[in-house]
PDB file of N, CA and C in Angstrom:
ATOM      1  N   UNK A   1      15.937 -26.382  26.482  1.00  0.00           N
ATOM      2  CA  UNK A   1      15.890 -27.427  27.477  1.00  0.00           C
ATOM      3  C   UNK A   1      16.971 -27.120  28.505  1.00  0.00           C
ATOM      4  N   UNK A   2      16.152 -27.402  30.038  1.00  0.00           N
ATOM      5  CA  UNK A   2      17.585 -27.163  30.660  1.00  0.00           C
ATOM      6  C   UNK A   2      18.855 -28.009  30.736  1.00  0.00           C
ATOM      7  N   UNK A   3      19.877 -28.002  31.796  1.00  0.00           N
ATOM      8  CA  UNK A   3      20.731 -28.559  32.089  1.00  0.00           C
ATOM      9  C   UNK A   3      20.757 -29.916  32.907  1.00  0.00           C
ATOM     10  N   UNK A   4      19.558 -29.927  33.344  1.00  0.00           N
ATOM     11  CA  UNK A   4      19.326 -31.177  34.191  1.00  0.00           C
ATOM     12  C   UNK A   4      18.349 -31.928  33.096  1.00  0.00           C
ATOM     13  N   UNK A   5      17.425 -31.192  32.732  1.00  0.00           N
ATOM     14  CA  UNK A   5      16.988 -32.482  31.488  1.00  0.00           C
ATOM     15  C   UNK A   5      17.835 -33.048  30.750  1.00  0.00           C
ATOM     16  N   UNK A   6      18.984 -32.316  29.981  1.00  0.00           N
ATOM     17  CA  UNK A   6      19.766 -32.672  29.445  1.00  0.00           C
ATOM     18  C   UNK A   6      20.631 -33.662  29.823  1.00  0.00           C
ATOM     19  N   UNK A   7      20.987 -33.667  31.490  1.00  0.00           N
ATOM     20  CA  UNK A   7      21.490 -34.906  32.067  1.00  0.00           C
ATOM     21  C   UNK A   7      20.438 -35.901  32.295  1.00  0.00           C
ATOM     22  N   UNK A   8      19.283 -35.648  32.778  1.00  0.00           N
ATOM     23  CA  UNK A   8      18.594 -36.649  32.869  1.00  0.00           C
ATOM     24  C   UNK A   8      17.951 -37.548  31.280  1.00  0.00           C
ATOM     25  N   UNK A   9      17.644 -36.696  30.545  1.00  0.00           N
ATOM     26  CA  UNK A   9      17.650 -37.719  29.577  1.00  0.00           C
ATOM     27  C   UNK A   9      19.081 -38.375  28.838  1.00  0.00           C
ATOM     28  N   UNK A  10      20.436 -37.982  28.960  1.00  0.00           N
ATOM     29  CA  UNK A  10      21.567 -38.546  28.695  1.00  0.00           C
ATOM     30  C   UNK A  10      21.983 -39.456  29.493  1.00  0.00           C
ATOM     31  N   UNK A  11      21.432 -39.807  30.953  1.00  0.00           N
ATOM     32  CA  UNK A  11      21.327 -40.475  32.068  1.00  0.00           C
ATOM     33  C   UNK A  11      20.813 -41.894  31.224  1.00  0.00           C
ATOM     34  N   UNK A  12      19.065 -41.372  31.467  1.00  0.00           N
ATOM     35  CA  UNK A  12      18.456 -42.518  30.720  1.00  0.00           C
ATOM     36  C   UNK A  12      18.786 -42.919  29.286  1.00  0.00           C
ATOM     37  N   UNK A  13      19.450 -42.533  28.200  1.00  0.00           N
ATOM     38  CA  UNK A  13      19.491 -42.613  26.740  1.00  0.00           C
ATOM     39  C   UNK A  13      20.737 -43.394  26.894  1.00  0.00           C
ATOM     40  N   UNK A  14      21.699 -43.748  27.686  1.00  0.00           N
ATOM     41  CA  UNK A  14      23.079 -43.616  27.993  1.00  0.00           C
ATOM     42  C   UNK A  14      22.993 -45.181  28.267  1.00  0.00           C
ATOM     43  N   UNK A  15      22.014 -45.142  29.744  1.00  0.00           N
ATOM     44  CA  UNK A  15      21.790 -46.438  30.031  1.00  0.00           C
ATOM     45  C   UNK A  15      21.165 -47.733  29.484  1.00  0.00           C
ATOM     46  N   UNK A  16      19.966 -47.182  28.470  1.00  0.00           N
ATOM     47  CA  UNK A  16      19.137 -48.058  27.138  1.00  0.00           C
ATOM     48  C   UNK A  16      20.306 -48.308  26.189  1.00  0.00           C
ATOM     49  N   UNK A  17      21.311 -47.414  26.323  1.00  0.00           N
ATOM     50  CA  UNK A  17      22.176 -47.403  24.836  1.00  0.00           C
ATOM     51  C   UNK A  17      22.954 -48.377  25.195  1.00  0.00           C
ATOM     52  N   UNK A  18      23.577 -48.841  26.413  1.00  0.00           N
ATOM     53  CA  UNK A  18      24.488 -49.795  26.854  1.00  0.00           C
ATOM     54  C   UNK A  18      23.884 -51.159  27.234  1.00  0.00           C
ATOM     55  N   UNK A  19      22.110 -50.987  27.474  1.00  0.00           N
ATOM     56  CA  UNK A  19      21.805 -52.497  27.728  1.00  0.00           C
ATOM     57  C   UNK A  19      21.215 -52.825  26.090  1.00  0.00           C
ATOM     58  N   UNK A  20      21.125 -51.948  25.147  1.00  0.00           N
ATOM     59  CA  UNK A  20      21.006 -52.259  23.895  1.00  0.00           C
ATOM     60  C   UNK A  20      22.818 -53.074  22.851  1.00  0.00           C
ATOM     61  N   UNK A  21      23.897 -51.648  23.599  1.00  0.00           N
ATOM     62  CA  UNK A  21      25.052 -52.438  22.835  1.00  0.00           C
ATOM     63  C   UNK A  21      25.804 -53.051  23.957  1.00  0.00           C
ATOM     64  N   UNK A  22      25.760 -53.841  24.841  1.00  0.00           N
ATOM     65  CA  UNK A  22      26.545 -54.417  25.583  1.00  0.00           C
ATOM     66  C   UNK A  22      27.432 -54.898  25.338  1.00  0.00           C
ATOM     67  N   UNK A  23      28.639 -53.983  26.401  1.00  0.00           N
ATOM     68  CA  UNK A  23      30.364 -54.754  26.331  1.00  0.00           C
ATOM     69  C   UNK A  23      31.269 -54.320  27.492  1.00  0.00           C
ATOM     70  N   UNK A  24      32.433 -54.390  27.467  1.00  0.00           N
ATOM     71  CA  UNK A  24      33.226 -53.654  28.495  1.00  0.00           C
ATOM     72  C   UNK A  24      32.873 -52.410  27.782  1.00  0.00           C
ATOM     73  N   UNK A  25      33.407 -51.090  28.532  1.00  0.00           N
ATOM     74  CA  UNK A  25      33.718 -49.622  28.202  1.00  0.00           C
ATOM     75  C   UNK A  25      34.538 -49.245  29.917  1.00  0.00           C
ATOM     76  N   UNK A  26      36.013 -48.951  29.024  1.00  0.00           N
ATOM     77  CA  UNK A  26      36.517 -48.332  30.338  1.00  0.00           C
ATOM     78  C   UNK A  26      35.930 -46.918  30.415  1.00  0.00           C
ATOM     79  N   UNK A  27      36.090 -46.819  31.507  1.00  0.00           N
ATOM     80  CA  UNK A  27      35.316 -45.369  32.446  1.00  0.00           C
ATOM     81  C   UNK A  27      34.002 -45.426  33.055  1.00  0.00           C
ATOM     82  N   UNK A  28      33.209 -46.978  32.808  1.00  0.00           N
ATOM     83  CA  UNK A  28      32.459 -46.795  33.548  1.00  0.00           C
ATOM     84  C   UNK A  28      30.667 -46.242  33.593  1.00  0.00           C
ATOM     85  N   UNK A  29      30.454 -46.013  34.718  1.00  0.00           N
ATOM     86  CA  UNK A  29      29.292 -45.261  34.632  1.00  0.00           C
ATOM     87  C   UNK A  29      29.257 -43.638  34.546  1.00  0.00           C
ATOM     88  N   UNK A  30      30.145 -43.255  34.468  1.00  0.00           N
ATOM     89  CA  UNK A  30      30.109 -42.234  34.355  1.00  0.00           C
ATOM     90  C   UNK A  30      30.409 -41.155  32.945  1.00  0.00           C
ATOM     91  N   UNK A  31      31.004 -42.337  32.294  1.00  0.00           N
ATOM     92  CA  UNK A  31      31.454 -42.458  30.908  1.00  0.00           C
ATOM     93  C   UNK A  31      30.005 -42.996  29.993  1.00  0.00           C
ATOM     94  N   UNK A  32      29.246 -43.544  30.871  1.00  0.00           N
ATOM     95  CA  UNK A  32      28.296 -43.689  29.986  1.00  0.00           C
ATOM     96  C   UNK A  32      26.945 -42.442  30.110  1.00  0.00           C
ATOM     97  N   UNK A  33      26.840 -41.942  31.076  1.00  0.00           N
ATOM     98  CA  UNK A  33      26.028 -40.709  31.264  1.00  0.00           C
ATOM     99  C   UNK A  33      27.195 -39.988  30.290  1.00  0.00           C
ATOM    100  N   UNK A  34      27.752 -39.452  30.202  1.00  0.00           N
ATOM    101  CA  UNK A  34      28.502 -38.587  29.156  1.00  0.00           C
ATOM    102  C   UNK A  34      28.266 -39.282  27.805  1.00  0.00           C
ATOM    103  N   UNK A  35      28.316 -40.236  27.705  1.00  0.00           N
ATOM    104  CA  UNK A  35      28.469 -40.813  26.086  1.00  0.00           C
ATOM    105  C   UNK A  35      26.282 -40.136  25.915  1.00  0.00           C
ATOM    106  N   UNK A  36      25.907 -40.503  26.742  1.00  0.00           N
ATOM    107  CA  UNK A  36      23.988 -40.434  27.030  1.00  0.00           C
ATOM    108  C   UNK A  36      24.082 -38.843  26.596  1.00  0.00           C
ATOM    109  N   UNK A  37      24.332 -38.060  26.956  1.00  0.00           N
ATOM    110  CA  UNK A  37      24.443 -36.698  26.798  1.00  0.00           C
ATOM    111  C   UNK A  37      24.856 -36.329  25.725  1.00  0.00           C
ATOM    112  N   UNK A  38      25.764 -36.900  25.335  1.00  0.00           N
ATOM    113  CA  UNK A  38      26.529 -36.822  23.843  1.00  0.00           C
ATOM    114  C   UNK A  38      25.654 -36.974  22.536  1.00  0.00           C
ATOM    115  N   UNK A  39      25.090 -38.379  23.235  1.00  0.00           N
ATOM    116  CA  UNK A  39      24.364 -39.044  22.244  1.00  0.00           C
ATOM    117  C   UNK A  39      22.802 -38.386  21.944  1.00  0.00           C
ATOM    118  N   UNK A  40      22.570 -37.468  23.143  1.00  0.00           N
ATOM    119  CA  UNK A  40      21.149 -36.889  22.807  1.00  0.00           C
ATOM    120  C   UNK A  40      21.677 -35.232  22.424  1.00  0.00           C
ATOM    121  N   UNK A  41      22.647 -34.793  22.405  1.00  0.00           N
ATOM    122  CA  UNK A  41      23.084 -34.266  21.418  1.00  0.00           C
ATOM    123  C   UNK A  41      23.298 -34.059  20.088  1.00  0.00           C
ATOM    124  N   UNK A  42      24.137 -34.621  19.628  1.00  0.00           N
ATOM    125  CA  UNK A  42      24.478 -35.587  18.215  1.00  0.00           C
ATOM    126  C   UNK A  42      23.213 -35.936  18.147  1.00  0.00           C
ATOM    127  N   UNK A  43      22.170 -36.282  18.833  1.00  0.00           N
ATOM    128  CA  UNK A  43      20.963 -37.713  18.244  1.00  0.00           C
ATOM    129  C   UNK A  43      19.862 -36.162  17.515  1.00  0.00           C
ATOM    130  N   UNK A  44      20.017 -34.986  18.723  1.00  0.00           N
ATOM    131  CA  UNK A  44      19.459 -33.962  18.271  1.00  0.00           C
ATOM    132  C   UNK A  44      19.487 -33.095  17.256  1.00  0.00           C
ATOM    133  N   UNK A  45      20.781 -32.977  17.017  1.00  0.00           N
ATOM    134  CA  UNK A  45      21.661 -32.079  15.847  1.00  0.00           C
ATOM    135  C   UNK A  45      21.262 -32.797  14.615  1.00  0.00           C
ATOM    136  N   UNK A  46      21.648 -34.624  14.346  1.00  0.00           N
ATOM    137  CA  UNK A  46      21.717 -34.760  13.530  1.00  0.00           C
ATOM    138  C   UNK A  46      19.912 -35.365  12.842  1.00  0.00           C
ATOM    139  N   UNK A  47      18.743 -35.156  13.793  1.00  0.00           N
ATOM    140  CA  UNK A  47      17.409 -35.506  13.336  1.00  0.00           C
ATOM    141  C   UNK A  47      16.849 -33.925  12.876  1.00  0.00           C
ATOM    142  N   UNK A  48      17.416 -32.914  13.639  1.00  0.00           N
ATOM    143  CA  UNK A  48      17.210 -31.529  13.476  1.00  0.00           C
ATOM    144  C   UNK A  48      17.424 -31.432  11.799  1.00  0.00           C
ATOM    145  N   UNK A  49      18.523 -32.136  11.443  1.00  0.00           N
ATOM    146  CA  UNK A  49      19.356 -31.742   9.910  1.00  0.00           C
ATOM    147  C   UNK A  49      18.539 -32.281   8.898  1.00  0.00           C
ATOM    148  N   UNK A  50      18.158 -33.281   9.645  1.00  0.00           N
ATOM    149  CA  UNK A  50      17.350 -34.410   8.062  1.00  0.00           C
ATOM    150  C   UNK A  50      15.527 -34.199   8.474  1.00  0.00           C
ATOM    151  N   UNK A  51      15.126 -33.126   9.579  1.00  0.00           N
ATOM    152  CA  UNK A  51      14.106 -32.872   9.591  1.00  0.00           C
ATOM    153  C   UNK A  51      13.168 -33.612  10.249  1.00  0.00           C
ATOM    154  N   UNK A  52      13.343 -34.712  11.148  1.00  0.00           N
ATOM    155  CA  UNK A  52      13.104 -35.589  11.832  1.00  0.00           C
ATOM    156  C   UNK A  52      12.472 -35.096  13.589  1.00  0.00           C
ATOM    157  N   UNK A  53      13.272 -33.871  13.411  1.00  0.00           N
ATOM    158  CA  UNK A  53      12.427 -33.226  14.664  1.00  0.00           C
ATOM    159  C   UNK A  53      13.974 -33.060  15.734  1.00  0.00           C
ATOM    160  N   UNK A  54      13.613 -32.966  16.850  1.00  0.00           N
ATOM    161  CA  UNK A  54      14.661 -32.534  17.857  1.00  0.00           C
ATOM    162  C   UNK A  54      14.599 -33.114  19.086  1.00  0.00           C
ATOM    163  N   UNK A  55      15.188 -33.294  20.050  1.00  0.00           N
ATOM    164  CA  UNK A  55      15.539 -33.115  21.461  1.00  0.00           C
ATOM    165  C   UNK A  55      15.090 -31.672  22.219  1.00  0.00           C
ATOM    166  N   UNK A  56      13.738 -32.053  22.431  1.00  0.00           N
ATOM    167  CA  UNK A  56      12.877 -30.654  22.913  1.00  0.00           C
ATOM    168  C   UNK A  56      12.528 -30.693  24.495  1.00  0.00           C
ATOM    169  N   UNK A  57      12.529 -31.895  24.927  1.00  0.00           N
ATOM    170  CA  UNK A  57      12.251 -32.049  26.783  1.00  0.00           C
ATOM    171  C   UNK A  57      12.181 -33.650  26.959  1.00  0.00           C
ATOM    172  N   UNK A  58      11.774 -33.896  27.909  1.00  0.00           N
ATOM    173  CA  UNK A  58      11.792 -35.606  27.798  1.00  0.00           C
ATOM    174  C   UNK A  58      10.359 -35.819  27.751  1.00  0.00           C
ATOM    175  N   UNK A  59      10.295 -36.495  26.725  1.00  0.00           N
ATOM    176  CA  UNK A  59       9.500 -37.029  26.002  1.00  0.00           C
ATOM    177  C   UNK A  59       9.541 -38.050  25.250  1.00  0.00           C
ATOM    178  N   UNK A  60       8.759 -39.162  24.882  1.00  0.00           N
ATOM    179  CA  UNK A  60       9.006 -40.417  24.094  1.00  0.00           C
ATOM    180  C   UNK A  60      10.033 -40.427  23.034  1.00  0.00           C
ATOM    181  N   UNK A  61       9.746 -39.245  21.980  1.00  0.00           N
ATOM    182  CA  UNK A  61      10.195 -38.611  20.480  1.00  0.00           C
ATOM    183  C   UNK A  61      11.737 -38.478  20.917  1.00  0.00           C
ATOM    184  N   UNK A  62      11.823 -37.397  21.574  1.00  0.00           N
ATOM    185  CA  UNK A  62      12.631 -36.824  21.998  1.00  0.00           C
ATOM    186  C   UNK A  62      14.123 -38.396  23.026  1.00  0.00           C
ATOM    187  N   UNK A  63      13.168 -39.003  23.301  1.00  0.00           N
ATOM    188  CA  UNK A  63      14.252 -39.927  24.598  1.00  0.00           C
ATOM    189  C   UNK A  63      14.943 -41.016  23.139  1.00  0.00           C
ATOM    190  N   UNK A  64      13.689 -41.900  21.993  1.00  0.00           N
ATOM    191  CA  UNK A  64      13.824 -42.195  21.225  1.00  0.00           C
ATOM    192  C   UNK A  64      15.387 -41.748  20.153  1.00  0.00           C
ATOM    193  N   UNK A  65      15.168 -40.338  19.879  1.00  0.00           N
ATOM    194  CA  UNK A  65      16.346 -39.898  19.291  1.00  0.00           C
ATOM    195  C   UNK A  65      17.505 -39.561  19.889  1.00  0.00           C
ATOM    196  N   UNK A  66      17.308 -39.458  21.341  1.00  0.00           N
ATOM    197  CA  UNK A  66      18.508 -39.577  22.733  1.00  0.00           C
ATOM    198  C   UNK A  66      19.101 -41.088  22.629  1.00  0.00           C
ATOM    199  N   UNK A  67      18.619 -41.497  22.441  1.00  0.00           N
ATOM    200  CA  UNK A  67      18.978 -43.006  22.447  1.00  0.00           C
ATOM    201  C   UNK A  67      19.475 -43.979  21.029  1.00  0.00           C
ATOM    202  N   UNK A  68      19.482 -43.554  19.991  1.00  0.00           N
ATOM    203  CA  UNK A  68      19.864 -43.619  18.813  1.00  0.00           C
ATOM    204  C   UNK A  68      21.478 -42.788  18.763  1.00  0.00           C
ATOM    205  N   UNK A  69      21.136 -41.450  19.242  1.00  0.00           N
ATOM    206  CA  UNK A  69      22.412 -40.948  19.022  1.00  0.00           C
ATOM    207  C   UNK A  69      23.537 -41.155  20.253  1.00  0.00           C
ATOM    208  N   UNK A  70      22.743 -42.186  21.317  1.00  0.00           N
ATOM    209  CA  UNK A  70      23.996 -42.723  22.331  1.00  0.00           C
ATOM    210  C   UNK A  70      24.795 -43.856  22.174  1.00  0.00           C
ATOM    211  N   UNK A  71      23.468 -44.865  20.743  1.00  0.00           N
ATOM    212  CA  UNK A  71      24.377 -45.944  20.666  1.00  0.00           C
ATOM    213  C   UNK A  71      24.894 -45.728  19.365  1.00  0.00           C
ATOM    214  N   UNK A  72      24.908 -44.654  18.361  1.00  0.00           N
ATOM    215  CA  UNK A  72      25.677 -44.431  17.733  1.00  0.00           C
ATOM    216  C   UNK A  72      27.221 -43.933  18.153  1.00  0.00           C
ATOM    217  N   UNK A  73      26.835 -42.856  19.165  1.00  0.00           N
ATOM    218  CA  UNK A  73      28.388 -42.658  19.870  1.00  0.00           C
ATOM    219  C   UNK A  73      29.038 -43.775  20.762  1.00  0.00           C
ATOM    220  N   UNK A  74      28.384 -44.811  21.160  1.00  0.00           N
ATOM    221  CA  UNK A  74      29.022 -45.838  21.939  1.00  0.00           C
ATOM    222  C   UNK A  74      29.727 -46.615  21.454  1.00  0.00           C
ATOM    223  N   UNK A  75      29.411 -47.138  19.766  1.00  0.00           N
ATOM    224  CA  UNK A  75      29.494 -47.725  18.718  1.00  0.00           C
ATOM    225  C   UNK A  75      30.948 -47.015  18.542  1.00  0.00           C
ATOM    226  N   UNK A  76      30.810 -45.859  17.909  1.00  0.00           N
ATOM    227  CA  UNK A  76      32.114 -45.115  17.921  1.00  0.00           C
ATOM    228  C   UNK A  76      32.833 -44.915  18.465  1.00  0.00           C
ATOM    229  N   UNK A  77      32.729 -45.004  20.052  1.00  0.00           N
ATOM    230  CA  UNK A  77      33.625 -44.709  20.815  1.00  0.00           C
ATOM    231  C   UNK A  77      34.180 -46.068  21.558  1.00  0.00           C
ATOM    232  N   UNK A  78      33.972 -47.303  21.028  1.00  0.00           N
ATOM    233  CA  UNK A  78      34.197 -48.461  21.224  1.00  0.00           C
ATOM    234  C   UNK A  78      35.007 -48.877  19.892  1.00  0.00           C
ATOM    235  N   UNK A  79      34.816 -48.738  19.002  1.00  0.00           N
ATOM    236  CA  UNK A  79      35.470 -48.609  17.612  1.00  0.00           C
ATOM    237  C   UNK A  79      36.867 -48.032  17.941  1.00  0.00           C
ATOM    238  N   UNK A  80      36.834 -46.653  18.331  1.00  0.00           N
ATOM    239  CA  UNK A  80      38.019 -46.053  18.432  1.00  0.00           C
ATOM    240  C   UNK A  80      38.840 -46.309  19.421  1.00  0.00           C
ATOM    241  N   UNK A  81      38.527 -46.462  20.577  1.00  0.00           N
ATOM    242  CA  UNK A  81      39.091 -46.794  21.700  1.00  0.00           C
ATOM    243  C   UNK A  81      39.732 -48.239  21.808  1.00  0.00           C
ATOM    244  N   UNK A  82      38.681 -49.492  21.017  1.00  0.00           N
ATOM    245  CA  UNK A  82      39.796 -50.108  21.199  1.00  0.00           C
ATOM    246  C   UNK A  82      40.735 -50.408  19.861  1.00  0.00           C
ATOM    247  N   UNK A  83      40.958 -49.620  19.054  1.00  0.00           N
ATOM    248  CA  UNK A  83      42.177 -49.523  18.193  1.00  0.00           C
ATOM    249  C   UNK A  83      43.409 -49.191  18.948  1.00  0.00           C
ATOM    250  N   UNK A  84      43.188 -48.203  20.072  1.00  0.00           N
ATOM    251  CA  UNK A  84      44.314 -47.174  20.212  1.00  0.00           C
ATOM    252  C   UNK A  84      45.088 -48.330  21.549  1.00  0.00           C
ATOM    253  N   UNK A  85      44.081 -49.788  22.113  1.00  0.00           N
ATOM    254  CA  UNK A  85      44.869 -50.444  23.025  1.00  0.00           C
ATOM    255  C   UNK A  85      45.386 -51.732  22.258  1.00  0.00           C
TER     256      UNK A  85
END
């Protein structure tokens, strides 16, 4: 997959993931396209492992497990972040 799918579905996975876990997050929108990217990463790696399939182009399957693994990292990265204030 290229580099722009990869942003564009971390774009969209990023943005479902934040009107799914809604809260503050410092950094923004731009922090959330990165967390989106992250998350269809991680969402890829870890459906790849348990056989569930992958992050192959944008596609339903594919945006589905983009979006699982954004609000898992949002989750986490809201967890951690606000310990450290």
């Amino acid at each position: 997959m290229g580099i722009l799918t990869w942003i564009l579905v971390g774009l969209v996975a990023g943005f479902i993931a934040k009107a799914i876990h809604p809260g503050k997050d410092p950094g923004g929108f731009i922090v959330t396209i990165l967390i989106g990217i992250g998350g269809a990463i991680l969402g890829g790696f870890v459906s790849s492992l348990f056989g569930f399939g992958t992050v192959d182009g944008f596609n339903f399957g594919s945006l589905i497990i983009a979006i699982l693994g954004a609000v898992l990292l949002l989750w986490l990265y809201r967890r951690f972040s606000t310990r450290r204030a």
